[in-house]
N, C-alpha and C. Protein backbone atom coordinates (compact mmCIF):
# COMPACT_ATOMS: atom_id res chain seq x y z
N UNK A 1 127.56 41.57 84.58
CA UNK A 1 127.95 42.27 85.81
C UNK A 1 127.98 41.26 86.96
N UNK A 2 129.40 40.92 87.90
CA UNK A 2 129.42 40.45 89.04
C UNK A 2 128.29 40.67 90.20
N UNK A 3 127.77 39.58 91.01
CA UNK A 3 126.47 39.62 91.72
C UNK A 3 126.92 40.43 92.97
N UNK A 4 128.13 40.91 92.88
CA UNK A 4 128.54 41.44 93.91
C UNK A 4 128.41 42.89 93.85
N UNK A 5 128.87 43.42 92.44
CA UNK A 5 128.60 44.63 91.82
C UNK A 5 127.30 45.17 91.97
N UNK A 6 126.23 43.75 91.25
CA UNK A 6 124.83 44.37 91.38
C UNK A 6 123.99 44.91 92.41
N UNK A 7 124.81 44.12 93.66
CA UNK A 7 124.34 44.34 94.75
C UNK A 7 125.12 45.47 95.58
N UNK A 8 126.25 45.93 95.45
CA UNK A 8 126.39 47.21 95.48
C UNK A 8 125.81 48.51 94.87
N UNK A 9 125.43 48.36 93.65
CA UNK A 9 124.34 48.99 92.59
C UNK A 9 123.25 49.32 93.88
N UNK A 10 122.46 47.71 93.44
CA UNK A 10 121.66 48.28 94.78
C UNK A 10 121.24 49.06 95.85
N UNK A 11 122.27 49.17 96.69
CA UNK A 11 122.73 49.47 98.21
C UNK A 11 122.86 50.84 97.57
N UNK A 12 123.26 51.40 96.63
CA UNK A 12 124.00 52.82 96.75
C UNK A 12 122.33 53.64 96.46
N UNK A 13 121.75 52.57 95.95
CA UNK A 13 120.55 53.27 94.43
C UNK A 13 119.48 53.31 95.85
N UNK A 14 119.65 52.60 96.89
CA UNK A 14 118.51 52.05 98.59
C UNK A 14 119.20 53.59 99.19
N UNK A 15 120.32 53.95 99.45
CA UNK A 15 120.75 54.94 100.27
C UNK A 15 120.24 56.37 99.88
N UNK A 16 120.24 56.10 98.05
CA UNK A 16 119.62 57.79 97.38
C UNK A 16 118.69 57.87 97.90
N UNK A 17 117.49 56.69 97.61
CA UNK A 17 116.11 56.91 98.07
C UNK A 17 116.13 57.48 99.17
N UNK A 18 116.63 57.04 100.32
CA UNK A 18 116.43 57.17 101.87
C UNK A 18 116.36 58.28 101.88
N UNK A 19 117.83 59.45 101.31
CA UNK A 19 118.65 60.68 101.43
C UNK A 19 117.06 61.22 100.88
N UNK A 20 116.99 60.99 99.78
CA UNK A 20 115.76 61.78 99.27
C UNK A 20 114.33 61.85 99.67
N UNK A 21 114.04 60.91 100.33
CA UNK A 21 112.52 60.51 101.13
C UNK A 21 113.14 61.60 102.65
N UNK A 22 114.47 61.46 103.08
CA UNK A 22 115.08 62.58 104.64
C UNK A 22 114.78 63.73 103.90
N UNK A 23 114.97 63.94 102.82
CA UNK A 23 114.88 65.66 102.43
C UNK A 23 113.43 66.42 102.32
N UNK A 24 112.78 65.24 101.53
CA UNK A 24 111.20 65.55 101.00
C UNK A 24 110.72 65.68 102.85
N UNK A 25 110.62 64.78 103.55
CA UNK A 25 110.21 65.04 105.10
C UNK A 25 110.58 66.08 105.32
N UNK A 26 111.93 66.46 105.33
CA UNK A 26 112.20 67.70 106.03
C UNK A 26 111.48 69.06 105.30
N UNK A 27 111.62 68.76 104.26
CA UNK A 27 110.97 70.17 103.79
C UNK A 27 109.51 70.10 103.61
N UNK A 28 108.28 69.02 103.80
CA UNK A 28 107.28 69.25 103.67
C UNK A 28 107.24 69.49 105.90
N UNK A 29 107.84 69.03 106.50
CA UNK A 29 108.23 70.10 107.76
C UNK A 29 108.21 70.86 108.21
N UNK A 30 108.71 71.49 107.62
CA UNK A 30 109.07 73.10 107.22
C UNK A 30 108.19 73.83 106.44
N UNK A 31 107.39 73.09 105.64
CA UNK A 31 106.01 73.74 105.05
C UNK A 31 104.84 73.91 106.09
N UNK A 32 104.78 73.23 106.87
CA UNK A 32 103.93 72.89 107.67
C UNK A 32 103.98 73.43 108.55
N UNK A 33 105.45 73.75 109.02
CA UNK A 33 105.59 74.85 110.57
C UNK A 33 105.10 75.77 110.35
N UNK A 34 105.51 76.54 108.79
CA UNK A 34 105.37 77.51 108.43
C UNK A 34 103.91 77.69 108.67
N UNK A 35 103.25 76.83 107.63
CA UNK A 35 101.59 77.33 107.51
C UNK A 35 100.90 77.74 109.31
N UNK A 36 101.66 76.47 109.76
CA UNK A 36 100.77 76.49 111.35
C UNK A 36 101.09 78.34 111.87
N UNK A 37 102.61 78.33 111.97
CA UNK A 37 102.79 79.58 112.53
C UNK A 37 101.92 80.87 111.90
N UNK A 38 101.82 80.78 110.41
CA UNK A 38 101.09 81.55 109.96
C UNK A 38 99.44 81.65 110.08
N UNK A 39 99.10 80.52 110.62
CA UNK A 39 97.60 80.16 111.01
C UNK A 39 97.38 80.73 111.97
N UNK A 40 98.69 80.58 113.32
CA UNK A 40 98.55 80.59 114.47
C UNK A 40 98.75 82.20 114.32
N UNK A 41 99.86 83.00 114.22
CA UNK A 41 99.60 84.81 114.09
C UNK A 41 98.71 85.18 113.47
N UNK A 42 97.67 84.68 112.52
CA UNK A 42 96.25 85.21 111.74
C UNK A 42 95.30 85.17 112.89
N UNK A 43 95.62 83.99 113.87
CA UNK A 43 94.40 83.57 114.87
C UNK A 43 95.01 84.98 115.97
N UNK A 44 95.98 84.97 116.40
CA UNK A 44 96.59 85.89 117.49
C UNK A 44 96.04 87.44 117.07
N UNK A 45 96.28 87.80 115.46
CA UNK A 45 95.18 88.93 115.62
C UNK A 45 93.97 89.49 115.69
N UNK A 46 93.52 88.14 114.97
CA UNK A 46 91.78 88.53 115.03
C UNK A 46 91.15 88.42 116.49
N UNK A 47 92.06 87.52 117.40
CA UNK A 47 91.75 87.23 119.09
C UNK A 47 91.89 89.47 119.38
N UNK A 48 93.42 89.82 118.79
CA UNK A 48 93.61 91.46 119.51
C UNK A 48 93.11 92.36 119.13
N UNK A 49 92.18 91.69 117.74
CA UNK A 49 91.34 93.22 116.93
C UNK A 49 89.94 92.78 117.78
N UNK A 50 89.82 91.43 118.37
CA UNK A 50 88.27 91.35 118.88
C UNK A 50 89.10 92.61 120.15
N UNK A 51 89.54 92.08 121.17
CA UNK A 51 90.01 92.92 121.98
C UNK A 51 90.17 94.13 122.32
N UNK A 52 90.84 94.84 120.72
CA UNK A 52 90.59 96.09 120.80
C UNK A 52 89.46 96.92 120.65
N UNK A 53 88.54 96.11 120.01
CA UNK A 53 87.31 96.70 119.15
C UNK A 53 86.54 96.48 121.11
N UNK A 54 86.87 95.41 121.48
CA UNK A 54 85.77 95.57 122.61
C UNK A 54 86.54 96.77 123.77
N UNK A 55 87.53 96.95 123.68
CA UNK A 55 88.19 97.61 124.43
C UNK A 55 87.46 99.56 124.23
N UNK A 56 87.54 99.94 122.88
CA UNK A 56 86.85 100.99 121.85
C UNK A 56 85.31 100.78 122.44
N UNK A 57 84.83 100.21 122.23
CA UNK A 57 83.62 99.98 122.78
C UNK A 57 83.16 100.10 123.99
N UNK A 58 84.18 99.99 124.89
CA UNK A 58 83.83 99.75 126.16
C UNK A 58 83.99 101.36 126.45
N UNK A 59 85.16 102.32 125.83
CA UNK A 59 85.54 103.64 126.66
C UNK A 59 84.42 104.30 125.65
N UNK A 60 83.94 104.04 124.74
CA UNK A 60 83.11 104.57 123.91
C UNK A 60 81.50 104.98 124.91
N UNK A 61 81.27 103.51 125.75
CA UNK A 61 80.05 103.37 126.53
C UNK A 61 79.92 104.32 127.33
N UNK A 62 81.58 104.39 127.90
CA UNK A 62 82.00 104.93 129.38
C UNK A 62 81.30 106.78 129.03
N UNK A 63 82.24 106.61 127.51
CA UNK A 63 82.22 108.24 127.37
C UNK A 63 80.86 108.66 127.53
N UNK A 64 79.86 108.11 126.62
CA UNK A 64 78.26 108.28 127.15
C UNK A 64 77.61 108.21 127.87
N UNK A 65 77.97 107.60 128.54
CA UNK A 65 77.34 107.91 130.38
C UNK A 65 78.24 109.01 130.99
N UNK A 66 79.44 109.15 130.90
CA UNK A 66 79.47 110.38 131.40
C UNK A 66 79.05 111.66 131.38
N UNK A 67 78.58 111.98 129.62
CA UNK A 67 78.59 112.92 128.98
C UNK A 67 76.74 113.00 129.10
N UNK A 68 75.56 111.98 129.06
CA UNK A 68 74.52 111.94 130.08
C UNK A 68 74.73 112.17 130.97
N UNK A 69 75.54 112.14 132.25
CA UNK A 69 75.00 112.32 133.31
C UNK A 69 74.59 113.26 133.65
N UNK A 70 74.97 114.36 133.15
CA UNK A 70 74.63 116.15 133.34
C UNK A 70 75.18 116.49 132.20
N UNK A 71 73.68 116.32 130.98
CA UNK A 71 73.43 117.25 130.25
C UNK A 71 73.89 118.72 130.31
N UNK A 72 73.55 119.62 131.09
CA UNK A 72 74.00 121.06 131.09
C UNK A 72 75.74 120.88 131.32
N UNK A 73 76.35 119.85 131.70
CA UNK A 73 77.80 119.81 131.96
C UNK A 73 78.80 119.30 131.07
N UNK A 74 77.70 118.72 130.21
CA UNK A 74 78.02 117.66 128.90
C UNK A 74 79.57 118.37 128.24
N UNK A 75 79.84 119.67 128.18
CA UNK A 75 80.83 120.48 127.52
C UNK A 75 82.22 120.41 128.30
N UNK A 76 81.15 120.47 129.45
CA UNK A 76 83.06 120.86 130.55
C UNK A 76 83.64 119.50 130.72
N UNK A 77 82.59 118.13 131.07
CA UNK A 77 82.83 117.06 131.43
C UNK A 77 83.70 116.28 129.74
N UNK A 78 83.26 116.68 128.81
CA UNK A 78 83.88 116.40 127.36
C UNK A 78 85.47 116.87 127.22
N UNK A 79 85.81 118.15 127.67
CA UNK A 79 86.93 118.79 128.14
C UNK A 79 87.79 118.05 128.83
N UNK A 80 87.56 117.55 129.99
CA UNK A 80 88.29 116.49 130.77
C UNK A 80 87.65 115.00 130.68
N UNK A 81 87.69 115.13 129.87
CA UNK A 81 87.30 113.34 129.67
C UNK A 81 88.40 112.28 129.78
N UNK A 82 89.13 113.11 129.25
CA UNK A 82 90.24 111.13 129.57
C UNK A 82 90.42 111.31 130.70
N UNK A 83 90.78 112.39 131.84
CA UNK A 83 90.55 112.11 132.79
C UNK A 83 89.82 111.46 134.28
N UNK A 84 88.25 112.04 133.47
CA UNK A 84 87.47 111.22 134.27
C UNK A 84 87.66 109.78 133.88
N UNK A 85 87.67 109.50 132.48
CA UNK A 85 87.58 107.90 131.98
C UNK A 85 88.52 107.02 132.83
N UNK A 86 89.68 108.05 132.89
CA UNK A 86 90.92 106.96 133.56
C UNK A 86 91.12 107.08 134.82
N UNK A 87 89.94 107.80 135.61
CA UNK A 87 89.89 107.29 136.99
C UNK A 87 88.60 106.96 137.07
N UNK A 88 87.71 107.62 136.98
CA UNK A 88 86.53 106.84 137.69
C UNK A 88 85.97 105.67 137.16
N UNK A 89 86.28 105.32 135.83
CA UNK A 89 85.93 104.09 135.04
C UNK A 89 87.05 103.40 134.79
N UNK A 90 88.30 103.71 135.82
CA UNK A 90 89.26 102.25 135.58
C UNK A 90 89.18 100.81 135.57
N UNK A 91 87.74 100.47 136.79
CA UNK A 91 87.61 99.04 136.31
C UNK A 91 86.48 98.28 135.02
N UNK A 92 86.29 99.56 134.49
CA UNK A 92 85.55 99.00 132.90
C UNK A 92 86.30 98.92 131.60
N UNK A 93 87.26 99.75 131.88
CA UNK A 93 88.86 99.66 131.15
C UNK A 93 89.45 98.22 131.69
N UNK A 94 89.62 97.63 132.58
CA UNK A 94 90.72 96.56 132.99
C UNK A 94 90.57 95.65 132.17
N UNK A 95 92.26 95.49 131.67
CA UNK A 95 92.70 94.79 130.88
C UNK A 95 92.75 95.30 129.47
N UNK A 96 92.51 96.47 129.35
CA UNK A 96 92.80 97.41 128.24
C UNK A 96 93.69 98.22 128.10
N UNK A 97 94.41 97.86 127.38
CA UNK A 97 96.23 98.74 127.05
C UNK A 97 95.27 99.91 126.13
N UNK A 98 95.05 100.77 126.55
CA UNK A 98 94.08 102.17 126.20
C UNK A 98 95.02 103.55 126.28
N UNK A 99 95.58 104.22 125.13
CA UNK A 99 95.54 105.73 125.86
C UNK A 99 94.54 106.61 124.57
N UNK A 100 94.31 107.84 125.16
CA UNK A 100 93.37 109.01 125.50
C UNK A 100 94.33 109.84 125.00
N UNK A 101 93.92 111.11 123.96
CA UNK A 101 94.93 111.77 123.63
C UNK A 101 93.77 113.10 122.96
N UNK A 102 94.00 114.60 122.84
CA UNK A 102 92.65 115.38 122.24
C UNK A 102 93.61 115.63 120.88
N UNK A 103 92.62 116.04 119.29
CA UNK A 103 93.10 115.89 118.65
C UNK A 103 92.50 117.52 118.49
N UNK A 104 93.09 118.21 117.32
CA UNK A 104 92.61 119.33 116.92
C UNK A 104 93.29 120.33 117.68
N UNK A 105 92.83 121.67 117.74
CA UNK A 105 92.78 123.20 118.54
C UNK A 105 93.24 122.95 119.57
N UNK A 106 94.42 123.69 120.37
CA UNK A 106 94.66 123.93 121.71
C UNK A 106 93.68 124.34 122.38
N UNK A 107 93.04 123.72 123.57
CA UNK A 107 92.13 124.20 124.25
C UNK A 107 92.20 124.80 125.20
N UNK A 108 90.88 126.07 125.40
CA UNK A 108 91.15 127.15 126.58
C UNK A 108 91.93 126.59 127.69
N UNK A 109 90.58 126.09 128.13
CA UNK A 109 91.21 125.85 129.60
C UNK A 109 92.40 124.40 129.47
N UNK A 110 92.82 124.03 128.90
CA UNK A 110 94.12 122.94 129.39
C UNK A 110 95.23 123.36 128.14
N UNK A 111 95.29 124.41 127.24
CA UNK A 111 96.37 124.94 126.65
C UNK A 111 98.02 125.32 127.58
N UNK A 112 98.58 124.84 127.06
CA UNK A 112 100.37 125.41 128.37
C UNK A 112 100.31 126.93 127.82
N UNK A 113 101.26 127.49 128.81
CA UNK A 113 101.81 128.45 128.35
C UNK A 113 102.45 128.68 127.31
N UNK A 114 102.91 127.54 126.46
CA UNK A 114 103.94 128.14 125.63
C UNK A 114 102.73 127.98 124.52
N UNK A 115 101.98 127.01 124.32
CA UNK A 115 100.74 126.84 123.62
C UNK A 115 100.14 128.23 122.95
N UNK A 116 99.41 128.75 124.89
CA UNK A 116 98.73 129.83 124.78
C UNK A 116 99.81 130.92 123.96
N UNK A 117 101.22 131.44 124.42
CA UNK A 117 102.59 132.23 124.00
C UNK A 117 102.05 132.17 122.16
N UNK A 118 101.48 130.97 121.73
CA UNK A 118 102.01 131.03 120.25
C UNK A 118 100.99 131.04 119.46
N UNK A 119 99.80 131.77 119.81
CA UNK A 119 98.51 132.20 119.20
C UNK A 119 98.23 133.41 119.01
N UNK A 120 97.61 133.73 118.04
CA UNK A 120 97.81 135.32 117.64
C UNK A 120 97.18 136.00 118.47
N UNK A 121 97.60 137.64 118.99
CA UNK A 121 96.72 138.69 119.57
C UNK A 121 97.49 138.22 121.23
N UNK A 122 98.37 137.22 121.65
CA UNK A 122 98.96 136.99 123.07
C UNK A 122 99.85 137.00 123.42
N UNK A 123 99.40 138.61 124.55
CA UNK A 123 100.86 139.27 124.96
C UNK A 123 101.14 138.15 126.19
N UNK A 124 102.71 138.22 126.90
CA UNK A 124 102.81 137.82 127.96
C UNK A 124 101.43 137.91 128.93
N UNK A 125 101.00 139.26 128.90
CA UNK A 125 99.58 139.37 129.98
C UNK A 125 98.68 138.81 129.59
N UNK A 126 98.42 139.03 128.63
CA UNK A 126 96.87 137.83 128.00
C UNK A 126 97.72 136.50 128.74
N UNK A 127 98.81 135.85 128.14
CA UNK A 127 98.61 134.72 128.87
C UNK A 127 99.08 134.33 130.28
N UNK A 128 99.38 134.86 130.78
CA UNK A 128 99.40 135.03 132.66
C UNK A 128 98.02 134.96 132.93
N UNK A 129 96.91 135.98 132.22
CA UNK A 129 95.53 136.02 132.84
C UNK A 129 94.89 134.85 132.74
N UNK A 130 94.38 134.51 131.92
CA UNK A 130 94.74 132.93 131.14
C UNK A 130 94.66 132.31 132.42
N UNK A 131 96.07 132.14 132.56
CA UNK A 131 96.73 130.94 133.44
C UNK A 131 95.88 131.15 135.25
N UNK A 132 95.73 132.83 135.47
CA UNK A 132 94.83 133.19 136.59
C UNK A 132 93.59 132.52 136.72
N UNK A 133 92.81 133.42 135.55
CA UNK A 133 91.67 132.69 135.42
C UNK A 133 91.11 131.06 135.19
N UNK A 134 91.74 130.79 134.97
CA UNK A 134 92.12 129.11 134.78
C UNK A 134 92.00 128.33 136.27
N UNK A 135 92.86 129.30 136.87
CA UNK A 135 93.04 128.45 138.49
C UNK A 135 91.82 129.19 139.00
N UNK A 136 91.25 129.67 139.13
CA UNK A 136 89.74 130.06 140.15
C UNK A 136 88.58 129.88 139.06
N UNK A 137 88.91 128.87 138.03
CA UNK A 137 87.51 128.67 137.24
C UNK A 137 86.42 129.55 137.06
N UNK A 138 87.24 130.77 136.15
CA UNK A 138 85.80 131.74 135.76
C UNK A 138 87.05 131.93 134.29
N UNK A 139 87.07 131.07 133.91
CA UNK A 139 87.18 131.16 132.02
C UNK A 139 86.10 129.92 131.11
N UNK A 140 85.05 130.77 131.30
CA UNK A 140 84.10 130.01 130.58
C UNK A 140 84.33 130.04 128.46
N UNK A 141 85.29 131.47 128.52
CA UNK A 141 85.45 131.32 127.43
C UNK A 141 86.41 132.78 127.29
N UNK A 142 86.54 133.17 125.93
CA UNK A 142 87.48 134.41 125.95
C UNK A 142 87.35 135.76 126.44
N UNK A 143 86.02 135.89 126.25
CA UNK A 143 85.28 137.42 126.89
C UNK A 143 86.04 138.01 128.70
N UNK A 144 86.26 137.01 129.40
CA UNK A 144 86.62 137.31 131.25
C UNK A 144 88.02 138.35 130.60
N UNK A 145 88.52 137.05 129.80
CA UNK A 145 90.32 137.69 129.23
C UNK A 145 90.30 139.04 128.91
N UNK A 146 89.41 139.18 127.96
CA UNK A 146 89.41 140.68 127.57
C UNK A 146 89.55 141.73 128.26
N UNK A 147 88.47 141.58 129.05
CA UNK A 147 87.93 142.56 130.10
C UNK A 147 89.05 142.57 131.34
N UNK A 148 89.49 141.85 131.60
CA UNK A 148 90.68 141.43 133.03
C UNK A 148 92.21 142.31 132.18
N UNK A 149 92.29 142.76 130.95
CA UNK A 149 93.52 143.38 130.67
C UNK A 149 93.65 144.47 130.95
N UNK A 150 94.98 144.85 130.41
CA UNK A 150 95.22 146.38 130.83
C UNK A 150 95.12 147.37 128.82
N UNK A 151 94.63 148.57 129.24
CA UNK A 151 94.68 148.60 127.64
C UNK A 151 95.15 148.22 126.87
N UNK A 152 96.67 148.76 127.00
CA UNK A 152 97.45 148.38 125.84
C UNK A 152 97.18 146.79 125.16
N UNK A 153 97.78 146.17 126.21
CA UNK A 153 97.01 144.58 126.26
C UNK A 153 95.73 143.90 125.58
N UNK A 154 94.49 144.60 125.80
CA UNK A 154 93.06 144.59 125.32
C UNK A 154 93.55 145.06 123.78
N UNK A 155 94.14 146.44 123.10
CA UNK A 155 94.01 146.67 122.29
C UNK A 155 94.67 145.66 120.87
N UNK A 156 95.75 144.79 121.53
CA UNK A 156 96.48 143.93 120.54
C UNK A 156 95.67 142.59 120.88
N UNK A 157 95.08 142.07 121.75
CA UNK A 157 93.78 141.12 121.88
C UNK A 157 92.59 141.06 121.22
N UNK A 158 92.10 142.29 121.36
CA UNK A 158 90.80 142.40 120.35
C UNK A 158 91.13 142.71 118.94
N UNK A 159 92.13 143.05 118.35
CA UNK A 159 92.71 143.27 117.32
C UNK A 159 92.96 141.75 116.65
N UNK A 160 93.54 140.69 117.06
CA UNK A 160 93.66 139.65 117.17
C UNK A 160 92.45 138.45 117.29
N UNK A 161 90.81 139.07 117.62
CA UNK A 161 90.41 138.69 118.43
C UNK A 161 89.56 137.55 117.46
N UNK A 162 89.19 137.80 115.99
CA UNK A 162 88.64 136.69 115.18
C UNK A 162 89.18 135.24 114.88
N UNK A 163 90.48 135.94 114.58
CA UNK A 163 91.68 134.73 114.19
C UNK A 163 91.84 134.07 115.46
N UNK A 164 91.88 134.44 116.79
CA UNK A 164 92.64 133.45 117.76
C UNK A 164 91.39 132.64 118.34
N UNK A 165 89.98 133.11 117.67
CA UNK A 165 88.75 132.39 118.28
C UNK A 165 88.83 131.31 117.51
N UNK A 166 89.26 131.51 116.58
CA UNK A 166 89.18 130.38 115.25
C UNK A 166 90.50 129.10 115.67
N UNK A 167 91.68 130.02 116.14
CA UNK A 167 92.51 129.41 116.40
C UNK A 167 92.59 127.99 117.82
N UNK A 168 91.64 128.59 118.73
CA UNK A 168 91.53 127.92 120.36
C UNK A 168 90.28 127.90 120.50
N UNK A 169 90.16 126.31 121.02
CA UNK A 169 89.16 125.70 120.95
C UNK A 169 88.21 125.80 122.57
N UNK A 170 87.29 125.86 122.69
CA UNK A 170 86.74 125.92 124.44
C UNK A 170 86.27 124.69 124.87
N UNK A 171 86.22 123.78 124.28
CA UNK A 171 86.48 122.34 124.39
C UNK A 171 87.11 121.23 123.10
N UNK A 172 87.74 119.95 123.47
CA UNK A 172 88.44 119.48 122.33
C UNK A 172 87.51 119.65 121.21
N UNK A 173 88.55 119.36 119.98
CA UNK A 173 87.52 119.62 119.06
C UNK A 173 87.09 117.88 118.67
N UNK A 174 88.06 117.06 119.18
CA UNK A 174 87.99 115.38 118.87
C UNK A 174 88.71 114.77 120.20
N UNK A 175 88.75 113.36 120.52
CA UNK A 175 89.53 112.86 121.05
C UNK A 175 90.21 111.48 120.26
N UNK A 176 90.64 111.44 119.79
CA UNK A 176 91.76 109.71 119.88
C UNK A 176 92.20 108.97 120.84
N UNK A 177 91.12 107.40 120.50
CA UNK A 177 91.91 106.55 121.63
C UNK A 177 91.90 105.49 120.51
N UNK A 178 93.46 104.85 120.97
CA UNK A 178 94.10 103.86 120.35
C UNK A 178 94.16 102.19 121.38
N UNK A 179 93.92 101.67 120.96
CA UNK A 179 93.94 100.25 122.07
C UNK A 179 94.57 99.17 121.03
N UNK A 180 96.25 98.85 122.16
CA UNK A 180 97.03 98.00 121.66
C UNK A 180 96.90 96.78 122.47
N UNK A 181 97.27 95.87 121.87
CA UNK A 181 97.25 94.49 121.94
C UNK A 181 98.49 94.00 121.32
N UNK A 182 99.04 92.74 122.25
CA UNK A 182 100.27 91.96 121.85
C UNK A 182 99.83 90.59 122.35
N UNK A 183 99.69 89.95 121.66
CA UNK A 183 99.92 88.27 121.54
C UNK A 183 100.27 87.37 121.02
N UNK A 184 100.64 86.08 121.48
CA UNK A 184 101.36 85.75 120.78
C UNK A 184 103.23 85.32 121.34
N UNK A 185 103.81 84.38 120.76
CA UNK A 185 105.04 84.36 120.76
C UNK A 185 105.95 84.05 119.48
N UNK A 186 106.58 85.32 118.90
CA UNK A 186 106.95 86.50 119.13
C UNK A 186 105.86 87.05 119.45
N UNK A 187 105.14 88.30 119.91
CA UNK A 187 103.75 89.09 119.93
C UNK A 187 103.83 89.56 118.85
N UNK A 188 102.37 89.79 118.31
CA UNK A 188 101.68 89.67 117.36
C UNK A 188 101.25 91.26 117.72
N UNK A 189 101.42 92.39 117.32
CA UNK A 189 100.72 93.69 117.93
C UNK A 189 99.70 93.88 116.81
N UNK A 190 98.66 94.26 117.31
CA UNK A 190 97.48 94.93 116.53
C UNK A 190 96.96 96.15 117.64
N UNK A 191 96.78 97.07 116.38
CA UNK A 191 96.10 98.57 116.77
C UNK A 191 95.11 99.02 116.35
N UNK A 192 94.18 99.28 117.33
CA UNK A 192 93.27 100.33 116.86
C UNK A 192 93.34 101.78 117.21
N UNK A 193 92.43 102.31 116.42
CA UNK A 193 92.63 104.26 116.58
C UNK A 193 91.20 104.03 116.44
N UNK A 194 90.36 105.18 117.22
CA UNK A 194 89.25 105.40 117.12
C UNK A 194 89.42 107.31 117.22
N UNK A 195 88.85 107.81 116.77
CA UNK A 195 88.57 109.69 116.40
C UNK A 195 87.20 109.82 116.67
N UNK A 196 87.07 110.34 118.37
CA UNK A 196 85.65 110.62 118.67
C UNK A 196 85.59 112.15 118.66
N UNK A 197 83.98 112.49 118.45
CA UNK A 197 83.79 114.23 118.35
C UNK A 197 82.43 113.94 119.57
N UNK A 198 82.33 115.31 119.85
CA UNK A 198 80.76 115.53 120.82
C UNK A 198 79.72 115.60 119.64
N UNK A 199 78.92 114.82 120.01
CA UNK A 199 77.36 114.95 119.44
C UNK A 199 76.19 115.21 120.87
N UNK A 200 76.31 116.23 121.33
CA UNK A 200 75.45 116.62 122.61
C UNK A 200 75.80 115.76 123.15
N UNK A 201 74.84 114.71 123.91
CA UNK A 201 75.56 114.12 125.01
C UNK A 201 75.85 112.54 124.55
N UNK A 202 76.51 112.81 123.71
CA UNK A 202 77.18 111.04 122.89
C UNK A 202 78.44 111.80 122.43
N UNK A 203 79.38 110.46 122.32
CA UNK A 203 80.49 110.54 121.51
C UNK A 203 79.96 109.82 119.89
N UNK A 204 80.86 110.51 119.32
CA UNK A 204 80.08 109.79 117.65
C UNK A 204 81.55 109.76 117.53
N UNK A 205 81.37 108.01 117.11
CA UNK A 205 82.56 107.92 116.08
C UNK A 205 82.90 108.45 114.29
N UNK A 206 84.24 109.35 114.18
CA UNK A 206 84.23 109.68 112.64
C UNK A 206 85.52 109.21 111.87
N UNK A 207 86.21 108.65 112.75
CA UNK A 207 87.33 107.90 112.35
C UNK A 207 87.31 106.30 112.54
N UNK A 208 88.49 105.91 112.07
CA UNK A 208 88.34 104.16 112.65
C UNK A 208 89.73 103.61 111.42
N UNK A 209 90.69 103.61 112.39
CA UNK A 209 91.93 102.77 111.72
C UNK A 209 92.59 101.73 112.36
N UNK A 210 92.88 100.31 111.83
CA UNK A 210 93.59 99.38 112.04
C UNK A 210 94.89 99.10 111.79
N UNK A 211 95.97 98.81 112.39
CA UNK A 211 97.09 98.42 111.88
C UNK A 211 97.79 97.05 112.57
C-alpha cells in the first residue's frame, strides 16, 4: 500500500474516533442533565412536602387554640372555623397556599337554601324559617324550627323528623385542608390533604393524603 494511502487510512480511521468520542460526550451529557434534573425535582418536593406538612401543622395548632379558648363555645367556634382561621390567624398561615373546605352533612346553620330545599320533611316554610332563625341566632338546633311552623308545615316536619336529623349536621361533621406548593422550574406541585374531626376541644387528625 502507497504511504500516501496509509496515511489517508489513517486520517479517516483519527476522524471516526473523534465523531465517536463527540457522540459518547454528548450522550453521557445528556445522562447527566437528566439525573441532575431528576435529583433536582426529588429535592423540589421533599423542600414542598416539608412545607406543606409545616403548613398542616401550623392551621392544625391554630385550630386548637381556638377551639380551647372557650371550651363551652368549642361547637359553634368548630362550625366557623375556616373562617376564624383565615382571619384572625392570617399571619400564622403566611406563606401558606392553604384552603379550608367542611366535609360530610350539610350544616344547620351555614346550609343554602337549595341545600336546606333538598332534605327530607322541607317545605318551602321549614326552609324560610331556617333562613329567619339563622339571621337572629336562636337555631341552636332543630327543635326552634318545629315549634316556629304552621301546622300543616310541623306535620310533614316531624313526620320527616328522624331521617333529616340523620341527614343535617349542627356542626361540620370534618373539615379538609389541603396545602399546595409549587417549586421549582418547570414547578414541581406537591399536595397535601389533611381530614380533621372535633375531639372536644382539639382537632384530631383521621385522614392524611399526598400527591
Amino acid at each position: 500500500m502507497p504511504l500516501s494511502a496509509r496515511r489517508g487510512f489513517a486520517l479517516l480511521a483519527v476522524l471516526w474516533i473523534i465523531i465517536a468520542l463527540g457522540v459518547l460526550a454528548i450522550t453521557v451529557a445528556r445522562v447527566t442533565y437528566r439525573a441532575m434534573a431528576a435529583a433536582q425535582g426529588e429535592h423540589d418536593r421533599v423542600i414542598g412536602r416539608w412545607n406543606g406538612e409545616g403548613c398542616i401543622s401550623r392551621f392544625r395548632s391554630v385550630s386548637d387554640g381556638v377551639l380551647a379558648e372557650d371550651p363551652y363555645r368549642s361547637s359553634d367556634r368548630w362550625r366557623w372555623l375556616d373562617s376564624i382561621v383565615q382571619i384572625d390567624s392570617a399571619p400564622t398561615l403566611m406563606g401558606c397556599d392553604v384552603t379550608i373546605r367542611m366535609a360530610g352533612r350539610p350544616v344547620l346553620a351555614r346550609a343554602s337554601a337549595a341545600e336546606l330545599d333538598s332534605l327530607p320533611g322541607m317545605t318551602p316554610e321549614a326552609v324560610a324559617k331556617i333562613l329567619q332563625l339563622r339571621a337572629i341566632r336562636l337555631l341552636p338546633d332543630l327543635l326552634p324550627v318545629a315549634a316556629a311552623l304552621s301546622p300543616d308545615a310541623r306535620k310533614v316536619f316531624d313526620a320527616s323528623y328522624a331521617e333529616l336529623s340523620r341527614s343535617l349536621a349542627i356542626e361540620p361533621d370534618a373539615w379538609v385542608v389541603r396545602s399546595q406548593a409549587h417549586l421549582g422550574a418547570p414547578p414541581t406541585p406537591v399536595n397535601i390533604e389533611a381530614r380533621f374531626v372535633r375531639a372536644g376541644t382539639r382537632a384530631a387528625l383521621i385522614r392524611w393524603q399526598e400527591w
